[in-house]
Protein backbone atom coordinates (compact mmCIF):
# COMPACT_ATOMS: atom_id res chain seq x y z
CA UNK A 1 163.39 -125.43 101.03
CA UNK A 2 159.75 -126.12 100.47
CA UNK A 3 158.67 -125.25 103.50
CA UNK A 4 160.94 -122.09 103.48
CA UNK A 5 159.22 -120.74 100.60
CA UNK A 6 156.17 -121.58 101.94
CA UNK A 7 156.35 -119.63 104.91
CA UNK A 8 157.52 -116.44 102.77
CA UNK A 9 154.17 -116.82 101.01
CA UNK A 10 152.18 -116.72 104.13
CA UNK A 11 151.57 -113.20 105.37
CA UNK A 12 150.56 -113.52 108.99
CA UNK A 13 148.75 -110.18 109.01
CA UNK A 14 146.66 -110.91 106.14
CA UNK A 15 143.38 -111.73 108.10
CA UNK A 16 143.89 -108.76 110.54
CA UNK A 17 144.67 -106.07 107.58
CA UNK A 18 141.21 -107.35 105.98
CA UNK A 19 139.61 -107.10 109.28
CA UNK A 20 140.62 -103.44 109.55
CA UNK A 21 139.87 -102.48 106.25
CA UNK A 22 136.45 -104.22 106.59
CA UNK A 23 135.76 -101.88 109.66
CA UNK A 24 137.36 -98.75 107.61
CA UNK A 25 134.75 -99.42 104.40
CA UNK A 26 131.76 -100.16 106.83
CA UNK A 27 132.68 -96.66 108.40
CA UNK A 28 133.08 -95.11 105.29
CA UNK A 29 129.49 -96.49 103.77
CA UNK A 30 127.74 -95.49 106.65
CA UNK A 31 128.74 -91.30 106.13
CA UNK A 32 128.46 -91.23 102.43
CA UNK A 33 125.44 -90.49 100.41
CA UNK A 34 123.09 -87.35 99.32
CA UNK A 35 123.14 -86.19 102.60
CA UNK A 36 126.52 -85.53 104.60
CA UNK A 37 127.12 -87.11 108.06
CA UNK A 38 130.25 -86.23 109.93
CA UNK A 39 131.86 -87.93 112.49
CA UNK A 40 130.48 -85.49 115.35
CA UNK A 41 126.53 -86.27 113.63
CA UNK A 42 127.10 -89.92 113.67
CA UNK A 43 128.45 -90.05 117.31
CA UNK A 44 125.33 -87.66 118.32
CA UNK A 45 122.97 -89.59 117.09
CA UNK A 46 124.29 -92.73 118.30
CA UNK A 47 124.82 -91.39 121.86
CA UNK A 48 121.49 -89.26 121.69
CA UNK A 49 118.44 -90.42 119.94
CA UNK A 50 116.70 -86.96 121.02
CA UNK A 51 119.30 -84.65 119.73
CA UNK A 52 119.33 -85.43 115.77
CA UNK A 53 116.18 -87.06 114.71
CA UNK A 54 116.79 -86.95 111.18
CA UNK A 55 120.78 -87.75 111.02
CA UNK A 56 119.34 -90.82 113.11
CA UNK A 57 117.21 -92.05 110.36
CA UNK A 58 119.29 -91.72 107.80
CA UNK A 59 121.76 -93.72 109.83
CA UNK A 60 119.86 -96.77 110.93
CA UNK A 61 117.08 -97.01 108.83
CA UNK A 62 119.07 -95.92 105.21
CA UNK A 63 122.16 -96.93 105.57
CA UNK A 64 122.65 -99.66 108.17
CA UNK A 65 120.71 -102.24 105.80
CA UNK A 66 122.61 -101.03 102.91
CA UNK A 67 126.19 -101.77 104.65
CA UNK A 68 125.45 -104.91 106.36
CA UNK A 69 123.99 -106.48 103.64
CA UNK A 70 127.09 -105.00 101.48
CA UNK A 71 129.14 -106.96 103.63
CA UNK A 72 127.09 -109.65 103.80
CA UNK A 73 126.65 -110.53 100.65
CA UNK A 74 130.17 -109.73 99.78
CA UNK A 75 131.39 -112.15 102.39
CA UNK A 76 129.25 -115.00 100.89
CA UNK A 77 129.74 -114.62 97.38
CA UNK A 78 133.85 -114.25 98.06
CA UNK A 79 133.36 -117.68 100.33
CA UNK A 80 131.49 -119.55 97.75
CA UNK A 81 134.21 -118.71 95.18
CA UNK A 82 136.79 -120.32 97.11
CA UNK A 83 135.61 -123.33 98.16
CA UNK A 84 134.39 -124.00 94.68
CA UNK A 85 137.54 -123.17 93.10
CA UNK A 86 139.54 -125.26 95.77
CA UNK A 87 136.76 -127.86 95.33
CA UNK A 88 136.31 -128.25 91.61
CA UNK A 89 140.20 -127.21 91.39
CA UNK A 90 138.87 -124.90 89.12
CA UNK A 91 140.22 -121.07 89.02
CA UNK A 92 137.35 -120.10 86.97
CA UNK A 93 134.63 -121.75 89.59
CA UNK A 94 132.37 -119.30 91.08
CA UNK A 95 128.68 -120.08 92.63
CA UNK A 96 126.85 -119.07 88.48
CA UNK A 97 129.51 -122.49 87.79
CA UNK A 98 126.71 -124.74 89.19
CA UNK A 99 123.85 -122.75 88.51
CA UNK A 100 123.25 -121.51 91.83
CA UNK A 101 123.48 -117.80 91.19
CA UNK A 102 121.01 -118.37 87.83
CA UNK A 103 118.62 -120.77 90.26
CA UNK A 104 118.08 -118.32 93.35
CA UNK A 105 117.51 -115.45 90.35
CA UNK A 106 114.94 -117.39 88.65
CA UNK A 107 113.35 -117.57 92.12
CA UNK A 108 113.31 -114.24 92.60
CA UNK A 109 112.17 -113.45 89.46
CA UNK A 110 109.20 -115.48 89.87
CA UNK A 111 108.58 -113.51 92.66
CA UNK A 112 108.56 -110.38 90.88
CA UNK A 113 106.72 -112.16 87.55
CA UNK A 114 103.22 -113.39 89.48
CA UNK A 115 103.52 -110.48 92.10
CA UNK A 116 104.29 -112.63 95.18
CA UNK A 117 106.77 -110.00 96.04
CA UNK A 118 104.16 -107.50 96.78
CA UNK A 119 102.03 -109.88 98.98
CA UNK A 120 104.37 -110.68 101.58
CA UNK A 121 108.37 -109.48 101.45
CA UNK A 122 109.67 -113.15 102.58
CA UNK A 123 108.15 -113.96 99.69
CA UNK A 124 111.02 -113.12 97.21
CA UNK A 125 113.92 -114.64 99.09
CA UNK A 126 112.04 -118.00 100.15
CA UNK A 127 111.56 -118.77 96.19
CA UNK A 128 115.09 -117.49 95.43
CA UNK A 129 116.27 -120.05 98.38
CA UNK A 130 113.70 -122.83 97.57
CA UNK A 131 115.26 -122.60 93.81
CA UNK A 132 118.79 -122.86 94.60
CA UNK A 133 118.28 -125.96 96.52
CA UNK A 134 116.26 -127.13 93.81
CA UNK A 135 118.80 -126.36 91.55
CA UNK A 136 121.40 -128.53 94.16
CA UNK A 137 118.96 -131.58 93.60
CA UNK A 138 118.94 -131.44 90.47
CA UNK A 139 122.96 -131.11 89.84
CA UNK A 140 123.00 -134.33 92.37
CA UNK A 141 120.39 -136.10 90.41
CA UNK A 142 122.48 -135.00 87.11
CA UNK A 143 125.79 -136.02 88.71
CA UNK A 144 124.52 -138.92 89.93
CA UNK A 145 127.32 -140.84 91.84
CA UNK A 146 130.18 -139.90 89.98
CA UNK A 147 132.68 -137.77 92.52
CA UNK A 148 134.61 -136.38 89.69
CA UNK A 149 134.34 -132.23 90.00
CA UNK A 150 134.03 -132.35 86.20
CA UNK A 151 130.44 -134.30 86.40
CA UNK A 152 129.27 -131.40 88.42
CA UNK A 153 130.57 -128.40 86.75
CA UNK A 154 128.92 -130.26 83.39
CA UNK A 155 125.87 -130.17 85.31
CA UNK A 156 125.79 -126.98 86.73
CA UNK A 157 126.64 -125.74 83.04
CA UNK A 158 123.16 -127.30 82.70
CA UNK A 159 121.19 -126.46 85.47
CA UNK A 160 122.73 -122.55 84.93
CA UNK A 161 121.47 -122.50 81.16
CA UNK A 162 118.32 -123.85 82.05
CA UNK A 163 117.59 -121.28 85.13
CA UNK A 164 119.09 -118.65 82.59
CA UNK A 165 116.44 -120.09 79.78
CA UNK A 166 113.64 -119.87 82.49
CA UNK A 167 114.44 -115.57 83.41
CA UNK A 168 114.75 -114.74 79.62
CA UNK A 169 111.09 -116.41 79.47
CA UNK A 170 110.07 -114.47 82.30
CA UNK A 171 111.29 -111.36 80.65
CA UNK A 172 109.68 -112.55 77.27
CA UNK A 173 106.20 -113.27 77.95
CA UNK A 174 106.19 -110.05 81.06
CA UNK A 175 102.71 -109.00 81.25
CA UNK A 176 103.74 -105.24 80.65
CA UNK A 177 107.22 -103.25 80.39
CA UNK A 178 106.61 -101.65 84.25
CA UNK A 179 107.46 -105.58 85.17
CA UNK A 180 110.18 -106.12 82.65
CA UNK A 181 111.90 -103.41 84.07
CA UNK A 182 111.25 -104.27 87.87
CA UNK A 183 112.53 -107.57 86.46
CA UNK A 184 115.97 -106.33 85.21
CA UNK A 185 116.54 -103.76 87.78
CA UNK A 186 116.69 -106.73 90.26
CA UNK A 187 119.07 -109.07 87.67
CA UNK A 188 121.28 -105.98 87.59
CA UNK A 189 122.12 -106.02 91.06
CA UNK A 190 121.47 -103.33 93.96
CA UNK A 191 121.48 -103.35 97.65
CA UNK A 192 119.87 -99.49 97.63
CA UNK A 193 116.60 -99.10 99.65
CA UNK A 194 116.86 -102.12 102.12
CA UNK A 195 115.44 -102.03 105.12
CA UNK A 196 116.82 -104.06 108.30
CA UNK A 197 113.94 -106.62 107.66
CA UNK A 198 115.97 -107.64 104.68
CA UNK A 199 119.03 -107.90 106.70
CA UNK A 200 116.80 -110.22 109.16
CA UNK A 201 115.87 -112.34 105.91
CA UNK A 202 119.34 -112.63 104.90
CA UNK A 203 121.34 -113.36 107.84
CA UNK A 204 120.20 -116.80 109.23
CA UNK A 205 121.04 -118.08 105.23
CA UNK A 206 124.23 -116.32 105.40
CA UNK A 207 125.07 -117.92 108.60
CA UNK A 208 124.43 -121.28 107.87
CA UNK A 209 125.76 -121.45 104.62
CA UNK A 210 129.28 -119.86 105.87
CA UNK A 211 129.16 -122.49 108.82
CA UNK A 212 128.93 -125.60 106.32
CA UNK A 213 131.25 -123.75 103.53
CA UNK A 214 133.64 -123.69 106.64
CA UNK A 215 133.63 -126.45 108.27
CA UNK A 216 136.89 -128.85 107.98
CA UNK A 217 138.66 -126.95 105.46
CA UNK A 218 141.11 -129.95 105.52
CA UNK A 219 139.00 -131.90 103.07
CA UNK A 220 139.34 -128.79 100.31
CA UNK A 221 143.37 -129.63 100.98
CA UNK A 222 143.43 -133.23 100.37
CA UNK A 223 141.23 -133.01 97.53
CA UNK A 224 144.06 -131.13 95.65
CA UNK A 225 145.54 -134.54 95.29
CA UNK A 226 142.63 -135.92 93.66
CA UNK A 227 139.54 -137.94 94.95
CA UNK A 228 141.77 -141.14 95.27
CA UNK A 229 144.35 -139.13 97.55
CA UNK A 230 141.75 -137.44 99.42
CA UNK A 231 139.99 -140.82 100.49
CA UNK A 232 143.12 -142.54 101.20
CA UNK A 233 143.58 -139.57 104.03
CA UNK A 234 139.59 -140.50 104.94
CA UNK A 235 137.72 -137.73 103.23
CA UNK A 236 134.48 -138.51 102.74
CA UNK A 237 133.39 -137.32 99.61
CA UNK A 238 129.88 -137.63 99.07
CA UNK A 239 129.48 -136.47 102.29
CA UNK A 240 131.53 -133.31 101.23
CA UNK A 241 129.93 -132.51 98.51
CA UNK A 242 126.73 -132.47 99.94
CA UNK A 243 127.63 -130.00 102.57
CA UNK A 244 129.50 -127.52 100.09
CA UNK A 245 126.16 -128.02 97.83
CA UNK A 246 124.08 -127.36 100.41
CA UNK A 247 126.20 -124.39 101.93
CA UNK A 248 126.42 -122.71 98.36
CA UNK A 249 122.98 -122.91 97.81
CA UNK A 250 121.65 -121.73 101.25
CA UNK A 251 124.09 -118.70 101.51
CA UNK A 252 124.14 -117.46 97.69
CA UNK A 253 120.37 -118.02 97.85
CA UNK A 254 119.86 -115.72 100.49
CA UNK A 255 122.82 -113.53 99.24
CA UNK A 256 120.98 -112.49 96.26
CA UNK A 257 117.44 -112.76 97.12
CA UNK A 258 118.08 -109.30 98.60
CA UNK A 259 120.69 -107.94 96.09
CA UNK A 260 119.84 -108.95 92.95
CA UNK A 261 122.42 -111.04 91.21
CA UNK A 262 125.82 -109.56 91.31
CA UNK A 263 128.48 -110.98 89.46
CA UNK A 264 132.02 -111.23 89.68
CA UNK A 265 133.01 -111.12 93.20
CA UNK A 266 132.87 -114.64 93.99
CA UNK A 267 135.85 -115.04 90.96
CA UNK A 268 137.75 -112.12 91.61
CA UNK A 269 138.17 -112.08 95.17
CA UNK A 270 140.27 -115.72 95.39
CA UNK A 271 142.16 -114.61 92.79
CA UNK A 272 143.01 -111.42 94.58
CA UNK A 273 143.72 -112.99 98.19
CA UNK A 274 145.83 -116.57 96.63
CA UNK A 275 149.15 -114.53 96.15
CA UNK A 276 149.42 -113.32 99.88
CA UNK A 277 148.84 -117.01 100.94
CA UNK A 278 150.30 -120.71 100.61
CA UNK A 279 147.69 -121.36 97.43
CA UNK A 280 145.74 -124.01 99.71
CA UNK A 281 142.31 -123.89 99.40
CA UNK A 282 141.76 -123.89 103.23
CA UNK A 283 143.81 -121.01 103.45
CA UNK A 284 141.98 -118.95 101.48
CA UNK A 285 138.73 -119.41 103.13
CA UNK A 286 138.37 -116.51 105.85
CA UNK A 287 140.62 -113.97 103.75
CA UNK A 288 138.43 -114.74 101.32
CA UNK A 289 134.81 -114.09 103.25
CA UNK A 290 136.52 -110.99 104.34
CA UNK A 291 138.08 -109.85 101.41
CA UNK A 292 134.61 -110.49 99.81
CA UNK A 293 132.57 -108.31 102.16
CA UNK A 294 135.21 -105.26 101.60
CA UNK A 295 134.95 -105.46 97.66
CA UNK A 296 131.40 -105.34 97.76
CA UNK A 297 131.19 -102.46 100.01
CA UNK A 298 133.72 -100.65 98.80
CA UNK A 299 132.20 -100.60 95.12
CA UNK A 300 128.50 -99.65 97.07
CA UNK A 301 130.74 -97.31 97.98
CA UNK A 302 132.06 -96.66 94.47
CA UNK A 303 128.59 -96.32 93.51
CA UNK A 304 127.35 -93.18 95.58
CA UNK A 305 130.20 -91.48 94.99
CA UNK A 306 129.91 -91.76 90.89
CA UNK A 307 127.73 -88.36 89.86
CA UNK A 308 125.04 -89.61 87.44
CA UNK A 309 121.46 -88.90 87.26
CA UNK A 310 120.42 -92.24 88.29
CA UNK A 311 123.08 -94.47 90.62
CA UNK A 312 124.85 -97.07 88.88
CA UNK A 313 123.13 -100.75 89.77
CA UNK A 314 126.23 -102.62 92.10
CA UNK A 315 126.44 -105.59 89.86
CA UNK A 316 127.50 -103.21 86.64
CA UNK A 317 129.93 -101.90 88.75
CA UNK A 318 131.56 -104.90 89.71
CA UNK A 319 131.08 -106.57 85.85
CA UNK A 320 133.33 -103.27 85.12
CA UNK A 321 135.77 -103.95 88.41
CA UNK A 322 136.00 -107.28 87.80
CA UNK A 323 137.34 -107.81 84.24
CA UNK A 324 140.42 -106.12 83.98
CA UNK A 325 141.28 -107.60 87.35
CA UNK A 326 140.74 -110.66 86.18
CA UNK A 327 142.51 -110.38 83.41
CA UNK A 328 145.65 -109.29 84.53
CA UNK A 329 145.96 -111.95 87.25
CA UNK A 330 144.80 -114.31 84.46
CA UNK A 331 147.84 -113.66 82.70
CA UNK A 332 150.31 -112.77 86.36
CA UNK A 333 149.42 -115.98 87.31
CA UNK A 334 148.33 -118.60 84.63
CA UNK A 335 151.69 -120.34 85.07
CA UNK A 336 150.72 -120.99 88.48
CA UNK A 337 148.15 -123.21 88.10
């Protein structure tokens, strides 16, 4: 019987209907914004680099960066949301739970505080990734040996009030308002006015933090028994931990060293994606990543197609997305877990 309702719960074309609508958004992004692209300008300029100079630019160098890093970004921050929720067996775990998110942003501000930005453009997302695996060393060294998930969400509760202590003094002591506000432009989120050299920076720490998030999703399944159950089936915790550590802070580090910190997604998007599944963690993974990378775009989307006099930063939009849907499957679903 089990099993039966199990298998109702499971909706085979759940990973090909996200892959689809991940196409459709990415589509979408690329022909909206001030200036209208059709279908028949797009093709042209694809097919003919000679025939529609302009429509050409706009396409590759506008928005190309600003929909692959949409979906990039989108894709890691829904990933990191639920492994750490399957990890932690938390349904309120996202990657700000153990202070990555607040780490890679005090990197970045940093960058924007002393001017190391403006020097070189690596600069901003090699201190945003240097800080979230600072901030992983530190949760270890907090932790210490204890495997329990509850040591490590107390000290990323830590490490993420301390990163969150270290922007507000950035902010504080600013040396003048033009900086302040470069400052909390980034913290608000944006992926506007990216160039594919961005994209370059954030791919490689996309990729290798999806690889180790991904990599056997068994161990997320037996640890729903507990650490005792998941070592009797030979689950190597510390060894786990590390990985999903180290994948969290690699990918989200890179994530928002070229978006700014957006909020949100990485909670919602599990939360969204569990009901069309069999509730294991491992299950959720890839739905998840995709499901992630759609949101995001779609509210980029969302963004260009609001009329105001200046566009909307990303991560307000998805602050104002992401609470009422997280209500209501808060209180769907709260018998669930």
């Amino acid at each position: 019987m089990q099993s039966r309702s199990s298998s109702r719960q499971r909706h085979p074309a759940l990973t090909p209907l996200l892959g689809i609508a991940l196409v459709a958004v990415a589509f979408i992004s690329l022909t909206i914004g001030p200036v209208s692209l059709g279908w028949g300008r797009i093709f042209a300029a694809l097919t003919d680099p000679a025939h529609d100079r302009i429509a050409r630019a706009i396409l590759f160098e506008l928005r190309l960066p600003r929909t692959l890093i949409g979906l990039m970004v989108g894709a890691m921050l829904g990933l990191s949301g639920a492994v750490l929720q399957g990890y932690l067996r938390n349904p309120l775990a996202e990657p700000s739970v153990l202070g990555a998110s607040n780490a890679s942003a005090l990197g970045a501000v940093i960058a924007l505080y002393f001017g190391l930005s403006e020097r070189h453009p690596a600069m901003l997302p090699l201190l945003a990734i240097a800080s979230g695996l600072v901030a992983i060393a530190l949760l270890f060294a907090l932790a210490g040996r204890s495997e329990s998930p509850l040591s490590l969400i107390l000290a990323g509760i830590a490490v993420s009030t301390l990163a969150g202590a270290g922007i507000s003094l950035a902010l504080n002591l600013s040396p003048n308002p033009f900086a302040a506000m470069e400052i909390m432009s980034w913290l608000l989120g944006s992926i506007e006015n990216q160039a594919m050299e961005h994209v370059w920076i954030a791919l490689p720490c996309v990729v290798v933090g999806a690889v180790l998030l991904l990599a056997n999703p068994r161990a997320l399944d037996a640890l729903s028994l507990g650490e005792d159950g998941a070592r009797s089936l030979g689950v190597d915790l510390r060894r786990t931990r590390r990985r999903l550590m180290l994948g969290v802070a690699i990918g989200v580090g890179g994530a928002v060293a070229v978006s700014g910190a957006i909020g949100f997604v990485g909670l919602i998007v599990p939360h969204l994606i569990r009901p069309f599944t069999d509730r294991s963690p491992s299950a959720l993974l890839v739905p998840s990543l995709l499901g992630g990378a759609v949101l995001l775009t779609a509210a980029d989307v969302l963004v260009r197609l609001i009329p105001t006099d200046a566009e909307l930063k990303l991560g307000v939009v998805t602050a104002f997305l992401g609470v009422p849907i997280f209500l209501f499957h808060l209180l769907r679903e709260r018998r669930l877990w």
